[in-house]
C-alpha atoms as a PDB file:
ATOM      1  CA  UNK A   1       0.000   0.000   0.000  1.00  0.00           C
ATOM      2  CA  UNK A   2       1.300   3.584  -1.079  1.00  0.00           C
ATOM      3  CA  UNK A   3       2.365   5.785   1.876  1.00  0.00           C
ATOM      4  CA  UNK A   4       1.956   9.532   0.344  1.00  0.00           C
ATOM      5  CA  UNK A   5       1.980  12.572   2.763  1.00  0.00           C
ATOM      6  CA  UNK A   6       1.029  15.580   2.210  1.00  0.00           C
ATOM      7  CA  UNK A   7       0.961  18.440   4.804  1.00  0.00           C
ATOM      8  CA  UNK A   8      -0.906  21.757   5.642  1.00  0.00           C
ATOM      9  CA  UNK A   9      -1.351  24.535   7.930  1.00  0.00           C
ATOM     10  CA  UNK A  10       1.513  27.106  10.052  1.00  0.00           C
ATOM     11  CA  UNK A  11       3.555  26.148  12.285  1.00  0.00           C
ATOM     12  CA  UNK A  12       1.262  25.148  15.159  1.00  0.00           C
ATOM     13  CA  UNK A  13      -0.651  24.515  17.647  1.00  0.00           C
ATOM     14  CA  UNK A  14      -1.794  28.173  17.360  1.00  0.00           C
ATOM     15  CA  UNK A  15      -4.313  27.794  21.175  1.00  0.00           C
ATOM     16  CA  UNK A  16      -3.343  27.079  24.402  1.00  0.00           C
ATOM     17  CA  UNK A  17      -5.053  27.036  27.580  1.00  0.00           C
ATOM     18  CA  UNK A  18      -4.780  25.734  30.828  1.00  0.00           C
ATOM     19  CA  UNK A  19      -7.963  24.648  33.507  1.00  0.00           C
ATOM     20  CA  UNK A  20      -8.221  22.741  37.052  1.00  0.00           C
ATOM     21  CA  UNK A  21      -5.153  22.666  39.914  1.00  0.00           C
ATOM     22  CA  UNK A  22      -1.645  22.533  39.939  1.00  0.00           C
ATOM     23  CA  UNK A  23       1.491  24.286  39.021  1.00  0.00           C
ATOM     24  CA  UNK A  24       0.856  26.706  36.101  1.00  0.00           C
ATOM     25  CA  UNK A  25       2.357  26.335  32.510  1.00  0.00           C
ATOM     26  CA  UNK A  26       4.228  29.092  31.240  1.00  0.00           C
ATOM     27  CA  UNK A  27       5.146  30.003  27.639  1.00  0.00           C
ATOM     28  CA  UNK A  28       2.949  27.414  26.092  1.00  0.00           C
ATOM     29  CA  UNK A  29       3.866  28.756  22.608  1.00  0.00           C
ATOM     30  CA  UNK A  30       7.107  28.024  23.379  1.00  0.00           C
ATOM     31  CA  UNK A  31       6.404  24.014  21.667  1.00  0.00           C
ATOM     32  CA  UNK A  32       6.072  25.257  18.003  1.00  0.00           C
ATOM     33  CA  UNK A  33       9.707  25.497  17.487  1.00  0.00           C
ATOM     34  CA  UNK A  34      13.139  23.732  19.250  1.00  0.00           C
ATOM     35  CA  UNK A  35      14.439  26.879  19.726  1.00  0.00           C
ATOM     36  CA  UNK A  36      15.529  26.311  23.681  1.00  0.00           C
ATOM     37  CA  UNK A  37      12.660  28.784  24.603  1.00  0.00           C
ATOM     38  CA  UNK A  38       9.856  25.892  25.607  1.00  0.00           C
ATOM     39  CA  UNK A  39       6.923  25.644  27.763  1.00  0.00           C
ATOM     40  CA  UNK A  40       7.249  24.872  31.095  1.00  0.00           C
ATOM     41  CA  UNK A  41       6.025  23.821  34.130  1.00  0.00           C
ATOM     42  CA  UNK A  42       7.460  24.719  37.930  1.00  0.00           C
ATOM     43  CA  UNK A  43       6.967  21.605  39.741  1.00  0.00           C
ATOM     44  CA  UNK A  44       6.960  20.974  43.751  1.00  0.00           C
ATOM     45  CA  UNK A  45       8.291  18.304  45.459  1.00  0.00           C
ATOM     46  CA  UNK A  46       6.324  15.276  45.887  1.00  0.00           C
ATOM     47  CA  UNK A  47       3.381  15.217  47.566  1.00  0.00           C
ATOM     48  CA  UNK A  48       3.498  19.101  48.103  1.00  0.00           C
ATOM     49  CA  UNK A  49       0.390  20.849  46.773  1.00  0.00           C
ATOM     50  CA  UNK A  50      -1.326  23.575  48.016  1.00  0.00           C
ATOM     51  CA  UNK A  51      -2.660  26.846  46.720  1.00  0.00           C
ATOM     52  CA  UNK A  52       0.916  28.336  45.926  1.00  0.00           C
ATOM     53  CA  UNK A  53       2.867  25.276  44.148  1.00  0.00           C
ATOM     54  CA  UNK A  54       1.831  21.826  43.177  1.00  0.00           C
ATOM     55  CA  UNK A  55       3.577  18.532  42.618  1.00  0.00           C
ATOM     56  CA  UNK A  56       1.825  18.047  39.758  1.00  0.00           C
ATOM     57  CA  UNK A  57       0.759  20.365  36.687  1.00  0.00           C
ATOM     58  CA  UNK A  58      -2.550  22.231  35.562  1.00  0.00           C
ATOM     59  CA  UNK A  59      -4.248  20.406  32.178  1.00  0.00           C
ATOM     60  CA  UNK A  60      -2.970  22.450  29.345  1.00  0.00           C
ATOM     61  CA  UNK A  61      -4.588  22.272  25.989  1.00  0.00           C
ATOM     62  CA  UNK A  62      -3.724  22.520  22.621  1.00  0.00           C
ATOM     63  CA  UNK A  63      -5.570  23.149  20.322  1.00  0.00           C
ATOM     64  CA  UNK A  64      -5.936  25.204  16.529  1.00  0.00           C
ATOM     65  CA  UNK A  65      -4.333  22.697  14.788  1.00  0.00           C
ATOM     66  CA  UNK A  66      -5.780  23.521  11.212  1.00  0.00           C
ATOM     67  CA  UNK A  67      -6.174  20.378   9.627  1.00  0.00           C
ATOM     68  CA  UNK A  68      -8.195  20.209   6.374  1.00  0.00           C
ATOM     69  CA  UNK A  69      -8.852  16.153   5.987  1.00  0.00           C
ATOM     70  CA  UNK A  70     -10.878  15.745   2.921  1.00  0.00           C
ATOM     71  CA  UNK A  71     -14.531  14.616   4.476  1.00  0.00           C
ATOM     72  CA  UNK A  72     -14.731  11.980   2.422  1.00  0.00           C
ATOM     73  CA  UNK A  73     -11.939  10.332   4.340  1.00  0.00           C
ATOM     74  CA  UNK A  74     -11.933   7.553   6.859  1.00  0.00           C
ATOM     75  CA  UNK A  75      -8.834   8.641   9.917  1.00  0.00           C
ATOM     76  CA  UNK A  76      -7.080   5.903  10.654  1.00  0.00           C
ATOM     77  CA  UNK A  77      -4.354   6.935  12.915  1.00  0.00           C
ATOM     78  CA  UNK A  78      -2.861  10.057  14.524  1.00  0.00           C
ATOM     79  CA  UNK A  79       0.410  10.638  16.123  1.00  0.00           C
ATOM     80  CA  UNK A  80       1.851  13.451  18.272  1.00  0.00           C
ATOM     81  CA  UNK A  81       5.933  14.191  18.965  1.00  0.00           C
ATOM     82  CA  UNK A  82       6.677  15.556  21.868  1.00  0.00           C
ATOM     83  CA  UNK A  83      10.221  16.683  22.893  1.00  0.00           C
ATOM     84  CA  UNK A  84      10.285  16.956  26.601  1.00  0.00           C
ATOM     85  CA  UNK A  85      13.222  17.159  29.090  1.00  0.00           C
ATOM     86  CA  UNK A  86      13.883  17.634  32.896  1.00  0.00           C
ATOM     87  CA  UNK A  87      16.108  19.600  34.877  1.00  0.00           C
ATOM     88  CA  UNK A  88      18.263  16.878  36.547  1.00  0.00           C
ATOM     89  CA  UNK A  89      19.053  13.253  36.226  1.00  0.00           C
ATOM     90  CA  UNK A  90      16.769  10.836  37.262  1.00  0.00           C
ATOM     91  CA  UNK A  91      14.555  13.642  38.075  1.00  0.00           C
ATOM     92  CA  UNK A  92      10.976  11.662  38.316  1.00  0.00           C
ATOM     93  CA  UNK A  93       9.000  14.029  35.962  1.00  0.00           C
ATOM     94  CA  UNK A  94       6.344  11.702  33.723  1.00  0.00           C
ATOM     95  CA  UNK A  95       3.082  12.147  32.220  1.00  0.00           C
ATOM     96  CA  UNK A  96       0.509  11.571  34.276  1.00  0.00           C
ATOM     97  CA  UNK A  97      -2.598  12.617  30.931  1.00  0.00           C
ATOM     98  CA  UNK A  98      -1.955  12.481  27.672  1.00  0.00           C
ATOM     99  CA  UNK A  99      -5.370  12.313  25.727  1.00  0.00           C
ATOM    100  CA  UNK A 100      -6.697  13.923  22.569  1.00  0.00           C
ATOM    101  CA  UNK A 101      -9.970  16.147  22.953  1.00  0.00           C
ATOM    102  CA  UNK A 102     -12.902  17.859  21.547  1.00  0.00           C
ATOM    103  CA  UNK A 103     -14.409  21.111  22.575  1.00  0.00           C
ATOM    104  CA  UNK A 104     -11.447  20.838  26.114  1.00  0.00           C
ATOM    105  CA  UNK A 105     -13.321  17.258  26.724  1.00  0.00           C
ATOM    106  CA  UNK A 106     -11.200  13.838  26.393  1.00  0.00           C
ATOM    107  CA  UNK A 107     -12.066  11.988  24.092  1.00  0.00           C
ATOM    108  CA  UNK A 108     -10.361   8.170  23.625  1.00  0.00           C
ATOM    109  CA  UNK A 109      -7.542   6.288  25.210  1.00  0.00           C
ATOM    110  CA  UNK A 110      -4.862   8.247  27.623  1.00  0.00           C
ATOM    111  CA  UNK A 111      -1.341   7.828  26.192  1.00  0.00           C
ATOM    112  CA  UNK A 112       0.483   9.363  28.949  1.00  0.00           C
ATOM    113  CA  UNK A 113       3.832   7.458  29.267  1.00  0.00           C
ATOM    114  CA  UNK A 114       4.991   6.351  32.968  1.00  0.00           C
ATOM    115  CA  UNK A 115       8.312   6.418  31.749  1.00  0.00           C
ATOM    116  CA  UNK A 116      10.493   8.809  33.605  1.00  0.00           C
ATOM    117  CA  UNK A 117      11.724  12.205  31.710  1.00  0.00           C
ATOM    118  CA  UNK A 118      15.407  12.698  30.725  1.00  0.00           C
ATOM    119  CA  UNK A 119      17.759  15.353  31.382  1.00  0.00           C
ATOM    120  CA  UNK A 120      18.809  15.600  27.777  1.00  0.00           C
ATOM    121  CA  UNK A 121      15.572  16.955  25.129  1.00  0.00           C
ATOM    122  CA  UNK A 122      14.062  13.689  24.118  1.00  0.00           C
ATOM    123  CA  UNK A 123      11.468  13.605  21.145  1.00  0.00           C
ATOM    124  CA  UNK A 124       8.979  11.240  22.343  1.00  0.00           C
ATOM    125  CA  UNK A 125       6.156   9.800  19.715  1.00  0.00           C
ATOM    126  CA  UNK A 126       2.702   9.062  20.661  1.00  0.00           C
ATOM    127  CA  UNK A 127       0.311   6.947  18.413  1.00  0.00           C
ATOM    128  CA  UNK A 128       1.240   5.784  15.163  1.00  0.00           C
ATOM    129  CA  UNK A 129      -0.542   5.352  11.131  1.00  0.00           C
ATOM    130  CA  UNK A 130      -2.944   3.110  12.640  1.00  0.00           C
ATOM    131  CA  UNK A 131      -3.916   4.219  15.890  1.00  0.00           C
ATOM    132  CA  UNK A 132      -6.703   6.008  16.468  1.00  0.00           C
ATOM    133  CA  UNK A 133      -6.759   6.219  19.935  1.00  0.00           C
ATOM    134  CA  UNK A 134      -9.864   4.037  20.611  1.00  0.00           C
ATOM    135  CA  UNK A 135     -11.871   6.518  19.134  1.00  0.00           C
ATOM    136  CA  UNK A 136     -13.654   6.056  15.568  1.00  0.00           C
ATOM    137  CA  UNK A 137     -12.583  10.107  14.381  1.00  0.00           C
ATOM    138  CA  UNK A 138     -14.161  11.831  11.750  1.00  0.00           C
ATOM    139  CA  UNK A 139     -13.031  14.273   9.546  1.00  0.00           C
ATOM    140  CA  UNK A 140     -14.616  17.030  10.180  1.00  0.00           C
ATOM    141  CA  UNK A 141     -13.586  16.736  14.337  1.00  0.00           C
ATOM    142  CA  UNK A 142      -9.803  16.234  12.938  1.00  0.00           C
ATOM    143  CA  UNK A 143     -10.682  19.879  11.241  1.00  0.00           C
ATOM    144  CA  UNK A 144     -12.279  21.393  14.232  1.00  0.00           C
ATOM    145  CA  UNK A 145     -10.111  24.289  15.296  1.00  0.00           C
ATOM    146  CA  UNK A 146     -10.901  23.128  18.730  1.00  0.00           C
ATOM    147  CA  UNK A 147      -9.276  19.657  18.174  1.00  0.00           C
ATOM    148  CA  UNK A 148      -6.754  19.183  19.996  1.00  0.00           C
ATOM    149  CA  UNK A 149      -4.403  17.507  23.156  1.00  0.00           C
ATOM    150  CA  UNK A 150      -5.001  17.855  26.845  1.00  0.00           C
ATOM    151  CA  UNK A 151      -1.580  17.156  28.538  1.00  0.00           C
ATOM    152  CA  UNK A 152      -0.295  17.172  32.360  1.00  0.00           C
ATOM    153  CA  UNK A 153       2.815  15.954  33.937  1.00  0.00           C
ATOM    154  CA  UNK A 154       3.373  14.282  37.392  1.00  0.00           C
ATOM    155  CA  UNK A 155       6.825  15.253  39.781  1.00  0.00           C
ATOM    156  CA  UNK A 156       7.595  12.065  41.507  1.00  0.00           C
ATOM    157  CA  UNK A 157      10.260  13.719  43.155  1.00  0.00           C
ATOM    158  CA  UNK A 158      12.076  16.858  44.441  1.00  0.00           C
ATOM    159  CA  UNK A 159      11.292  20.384  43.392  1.00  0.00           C
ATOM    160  CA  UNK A 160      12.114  21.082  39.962  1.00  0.00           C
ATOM    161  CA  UNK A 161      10.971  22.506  36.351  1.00  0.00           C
ATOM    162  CA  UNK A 162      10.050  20.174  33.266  1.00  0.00           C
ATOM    163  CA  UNK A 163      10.052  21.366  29.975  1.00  0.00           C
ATOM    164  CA  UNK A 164       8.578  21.062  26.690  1.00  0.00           C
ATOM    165  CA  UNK A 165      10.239  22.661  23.424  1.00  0.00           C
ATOM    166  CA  UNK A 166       8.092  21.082  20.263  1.00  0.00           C
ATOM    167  CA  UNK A 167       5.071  19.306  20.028  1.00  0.00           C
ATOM    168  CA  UNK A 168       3.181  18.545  16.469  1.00  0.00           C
ATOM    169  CA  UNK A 169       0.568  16.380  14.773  1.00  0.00           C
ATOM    170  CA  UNK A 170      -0.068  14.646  11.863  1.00  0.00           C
ATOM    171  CA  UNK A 171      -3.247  12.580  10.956  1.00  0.00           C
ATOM    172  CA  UNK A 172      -3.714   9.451   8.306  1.00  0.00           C
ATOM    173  CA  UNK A 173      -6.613   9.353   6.842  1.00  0.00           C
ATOM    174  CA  UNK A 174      -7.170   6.555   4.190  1.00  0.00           C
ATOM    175  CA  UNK A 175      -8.933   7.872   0.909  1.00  0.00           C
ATOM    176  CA  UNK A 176      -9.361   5.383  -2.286  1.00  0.00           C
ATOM    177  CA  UNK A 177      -6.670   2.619  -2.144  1.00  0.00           C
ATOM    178  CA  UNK A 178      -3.503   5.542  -0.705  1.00  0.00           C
ATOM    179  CA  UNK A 179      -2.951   6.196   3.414  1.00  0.00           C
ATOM    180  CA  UNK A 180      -2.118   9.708   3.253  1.00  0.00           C
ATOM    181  CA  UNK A 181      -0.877  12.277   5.991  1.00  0.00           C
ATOM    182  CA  UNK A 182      -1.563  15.783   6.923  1.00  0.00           C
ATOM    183  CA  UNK A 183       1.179  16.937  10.013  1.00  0.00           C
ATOM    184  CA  UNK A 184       0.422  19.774  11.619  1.00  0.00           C
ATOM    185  CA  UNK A 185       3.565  22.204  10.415  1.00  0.00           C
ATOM    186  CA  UNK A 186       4.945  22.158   6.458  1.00  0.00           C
ATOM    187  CA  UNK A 187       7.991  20.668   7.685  1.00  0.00           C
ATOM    188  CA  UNK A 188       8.562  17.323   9.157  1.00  0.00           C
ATOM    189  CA  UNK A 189      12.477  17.752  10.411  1.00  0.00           C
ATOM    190  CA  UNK A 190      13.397  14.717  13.229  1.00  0.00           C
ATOM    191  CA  UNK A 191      15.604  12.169  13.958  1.00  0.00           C
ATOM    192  CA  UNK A 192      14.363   8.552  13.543  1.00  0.00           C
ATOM    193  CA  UNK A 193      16.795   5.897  14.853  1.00  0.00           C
ATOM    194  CA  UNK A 194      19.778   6.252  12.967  1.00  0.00           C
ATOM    195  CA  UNK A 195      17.897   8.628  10.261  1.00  0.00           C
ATOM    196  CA  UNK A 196      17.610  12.551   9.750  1.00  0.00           C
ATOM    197  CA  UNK A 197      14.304  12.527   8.149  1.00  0.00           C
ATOM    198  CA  UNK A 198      13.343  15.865   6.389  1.00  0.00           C
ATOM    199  CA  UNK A 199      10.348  16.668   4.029  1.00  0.00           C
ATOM    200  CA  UNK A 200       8.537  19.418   3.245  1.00  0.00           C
ATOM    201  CA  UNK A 201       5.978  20.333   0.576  1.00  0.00           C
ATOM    202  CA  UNK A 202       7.043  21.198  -3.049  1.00  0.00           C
ATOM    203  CA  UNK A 203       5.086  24.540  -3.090  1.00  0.00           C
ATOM    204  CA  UNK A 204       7.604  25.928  -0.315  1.00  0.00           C
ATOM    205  CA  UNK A 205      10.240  24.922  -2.544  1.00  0.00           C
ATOM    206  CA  UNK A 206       9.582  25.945  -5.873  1.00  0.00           C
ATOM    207  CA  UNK A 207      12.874  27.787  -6.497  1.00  0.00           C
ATOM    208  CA  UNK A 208      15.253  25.463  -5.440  1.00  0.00           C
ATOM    209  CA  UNK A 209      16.998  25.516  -2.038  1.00  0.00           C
ATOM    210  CA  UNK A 210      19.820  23.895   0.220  1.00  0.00           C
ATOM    211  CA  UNK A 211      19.972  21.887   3.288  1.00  0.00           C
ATOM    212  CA  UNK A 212      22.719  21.986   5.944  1.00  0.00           C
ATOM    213  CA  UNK A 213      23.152  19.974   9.169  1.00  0.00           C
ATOM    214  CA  UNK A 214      25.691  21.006  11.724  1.00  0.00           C
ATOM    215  CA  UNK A 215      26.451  20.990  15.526  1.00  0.00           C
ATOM    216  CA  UNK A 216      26.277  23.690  17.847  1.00  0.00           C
ATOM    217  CA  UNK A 217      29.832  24.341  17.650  1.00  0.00           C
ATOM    218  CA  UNK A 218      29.441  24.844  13.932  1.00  0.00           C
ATOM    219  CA  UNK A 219      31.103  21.364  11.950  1.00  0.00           C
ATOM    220  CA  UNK A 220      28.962  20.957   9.157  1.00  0.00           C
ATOM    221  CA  UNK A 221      27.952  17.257   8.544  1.00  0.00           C
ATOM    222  CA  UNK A 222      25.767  17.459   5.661  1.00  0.00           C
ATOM    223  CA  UNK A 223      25.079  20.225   2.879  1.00  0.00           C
ATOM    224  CA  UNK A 224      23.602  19.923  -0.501  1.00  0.00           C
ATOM    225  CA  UNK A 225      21.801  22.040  -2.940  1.00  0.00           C
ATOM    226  CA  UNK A 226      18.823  20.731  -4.261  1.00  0.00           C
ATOM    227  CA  UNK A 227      16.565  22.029  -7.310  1.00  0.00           C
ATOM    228  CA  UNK A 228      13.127  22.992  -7.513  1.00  0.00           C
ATOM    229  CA  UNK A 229      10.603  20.014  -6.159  1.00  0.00           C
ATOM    230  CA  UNK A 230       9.101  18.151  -3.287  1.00  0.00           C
ATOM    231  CA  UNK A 231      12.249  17.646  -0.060  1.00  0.00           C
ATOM    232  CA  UNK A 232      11.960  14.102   1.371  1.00  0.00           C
ATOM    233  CA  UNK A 233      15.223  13.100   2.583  1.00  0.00           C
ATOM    234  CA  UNK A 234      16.430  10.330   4.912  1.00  0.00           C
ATOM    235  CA  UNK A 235      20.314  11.087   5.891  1.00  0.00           C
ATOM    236  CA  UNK A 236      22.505   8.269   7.470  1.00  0.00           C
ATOM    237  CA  UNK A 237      23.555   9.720  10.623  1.00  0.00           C
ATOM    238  CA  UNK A 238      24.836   6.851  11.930  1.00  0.00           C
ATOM    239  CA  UNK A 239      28.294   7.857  12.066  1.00  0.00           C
ATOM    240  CA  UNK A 240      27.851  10.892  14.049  1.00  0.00           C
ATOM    241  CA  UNK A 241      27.847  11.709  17.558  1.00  0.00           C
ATOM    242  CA  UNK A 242      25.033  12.462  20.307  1.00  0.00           C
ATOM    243  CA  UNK A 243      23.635  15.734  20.533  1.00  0.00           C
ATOM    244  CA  UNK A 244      22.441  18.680  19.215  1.00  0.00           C
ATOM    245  CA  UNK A 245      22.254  19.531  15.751  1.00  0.00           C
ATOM    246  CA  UNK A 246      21.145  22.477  13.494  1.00  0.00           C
ATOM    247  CA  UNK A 247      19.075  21.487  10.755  1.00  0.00           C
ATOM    248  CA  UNK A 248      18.903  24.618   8.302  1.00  0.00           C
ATOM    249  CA  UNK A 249      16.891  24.906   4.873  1.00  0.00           C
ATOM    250  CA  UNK A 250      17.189  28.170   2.723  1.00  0.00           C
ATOM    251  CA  UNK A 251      15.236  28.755  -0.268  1.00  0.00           C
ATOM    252  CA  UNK A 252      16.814  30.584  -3.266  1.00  0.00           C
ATOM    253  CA  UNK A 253      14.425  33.430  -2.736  1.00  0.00           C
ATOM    254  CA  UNK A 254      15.866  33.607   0.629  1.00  0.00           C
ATOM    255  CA  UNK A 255      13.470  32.228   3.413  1.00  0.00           C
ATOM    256  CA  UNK A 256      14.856  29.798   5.540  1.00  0.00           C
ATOM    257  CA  UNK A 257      13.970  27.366   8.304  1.00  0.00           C
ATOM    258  CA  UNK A 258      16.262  26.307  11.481  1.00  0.00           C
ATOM    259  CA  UNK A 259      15.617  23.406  13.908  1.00  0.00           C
ATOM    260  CA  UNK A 260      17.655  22.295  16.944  1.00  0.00           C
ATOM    261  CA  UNK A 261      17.195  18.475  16.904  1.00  0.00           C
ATOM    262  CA  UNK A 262      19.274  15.794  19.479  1.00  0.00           C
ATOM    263  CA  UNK A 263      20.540  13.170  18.005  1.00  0.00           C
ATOM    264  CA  UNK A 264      19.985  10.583  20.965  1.00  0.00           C
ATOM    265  CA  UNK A 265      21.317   7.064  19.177  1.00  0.00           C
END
C-alpha cells in the first residue's frame, strides 16, 4: 500500500489554555519550534500541593491545529511528537494525561507514558498510522479548530521545572486505495533511529533551495543544494555523535527554516 503525505497549515498549535489545579504552565507557545525557549512547568516536590505550588501540573490544551482532511476520508491513525526534558538526572517528571480532545473534553484512550523524563531533550512519539486512539474520528472533528491535546505531567520527586520545546501532529486518513498524511507544520524535520528525516511540501520549494546539518559548535555534517521540487530526505547519521544539531533549509528566494534536533542514538 502507497504511503503519500502531504501536509498543511503554520507552524502550530496556534491555542493554548490551561484549567483545574496545579502548578501553572508558562510560555505554552514556546512548543512550536526547538528553539531552547519551551513551555514549562514549575513543579513541587512530591506530595506538596497547596494553593501556591503543586507537585503536579494544571491540564494544558492545545488546540488550533488547522487540519483540512478531505470529508470523504476515513482517519485511521494520529500521532503526536513531543520533545520533553527535565532539569536533573533521574529527576521523576512523567506524564501523568496524555489524551486527545474535543471542545477541552477527552475523548479516547490516555497515552500518557509512565516512563520517567530525561535530562537531555528527548522527542517522544505518541500513536502511530494506525492508531486512532480508541476513538472512531471523523473528519470534520480532525478539522475542528478546537481539536486538539489535553496534557499534564506528574513530579515524583524533588522540586524542579520540566520542559517542553516542540510538540506537532499529523493525521492518516485513508482515501481510495492511498494512506495519506496531513502533520500539523509544512515541515517534518526529526531524527528517527539512525535517520535525519526531512520533508517538506514542493510549493515551499519551488525555487530550489539547500539543506545543511551542523552541531552547535558549527562542523557541518551534511550540505547539498537541491533544485526545484518536493524535499523528502532520509540522511545516514549513523556515524555521528550524540547531541544537538542544526538542521537549516534556505530557499533561493531567501526564506529559511532552522531546527535544533538531538541526536539521541
Amino acid at each position: 500500500m502507497e504511503t503519500m503525505a502531504q501536509s498543511t497549515g503554520p507552524m502550530i498549535p496556534a491555542n493554548y489554555s490551561t484549567t483545574g489545579l496545579g502548578a501553572g504552565w508558562s510560555n505554552l507557545g514556546g512548543v512550536q519550534s526547538v528553539d531552547n525557549n519551551p513551555a514549562y512547568a514549575d513543579l513541587a516536590q512530591y506530595p506538596t500541593c497547596n494553593s501556591i505550588i503543586c507537585y503536579y501540573s494544571d491540564l494544558a490544551q492545545f488546540a488550533g491545529f488547522g487540519f483540512s482532511v478531505p470529508l470523504s476520508a476515513t482517519i485511521t491513525g494520529i500521532r503526536i511528537d513531543a520533545m520533553q526534558r527535565v532539569s536533573s538526572p533521574g529527576g521523576g517528571i512523567r506524564d501523568s494525561v496524555f489524551v486527545l480532545s474535543l471542545n477541552g473534553l477527552s475523548i479516547g484512550s490516555d497515552h500518557s507514558d509512565p516512563s520517567y523524563w530525561l535530562d537531555t531533550p528527548t522527542l517522544n512519539i505518541y500513536g502511530d498510522s494506525t492508531d486512532n486512539w480508541s476513538y472512531p474520528w471523523t473528519p470534520s472533528e480532525i478539522n475542528d479548530l478546537n481539536f486538539g491535546l489535553l496534557y499534564r505531567v506528574t513530579n515524583d520527586s524533588y522540586d524542579q521545572p520540566s520542559s517542553l520545546d516542540y510538540l506537532s501532529m499529523t493525521v492518516y486518513y485513508q482515501t481510495g486505495t492511498g494512506i495519506k498524511s496531513q502533520t500539523s507544520t509544512p515541515w517534518d524535520i526529526r531524527f528517527k533511529e539512525n535517520n535525519l528525516l526531512i520533508s517538506a511540501e514542493a510549493s515551499i520549494l519551488s525555487k530550489g533551495f539547500k539543506v545543511e546539518v551542523m552541531d552547535l559548535q558549527g562542523k557541518i555534517y551534511y550540505s547539498k543544494e537541491f533544485g526545484q521540487g518536493k524535499l523528502d530526505l532520509a540522511i545516514n547519521a549513523t556515524p555521528w555523535a550524540k547531541g544537538i544539531f542544526v538542521v537549516n533549509i534556505e530557499s533561493a528566494d531567501g526564506s529559511s527554516v532552522q531546527r535544533k534536533l538531538m541526536h539521541a542514538n
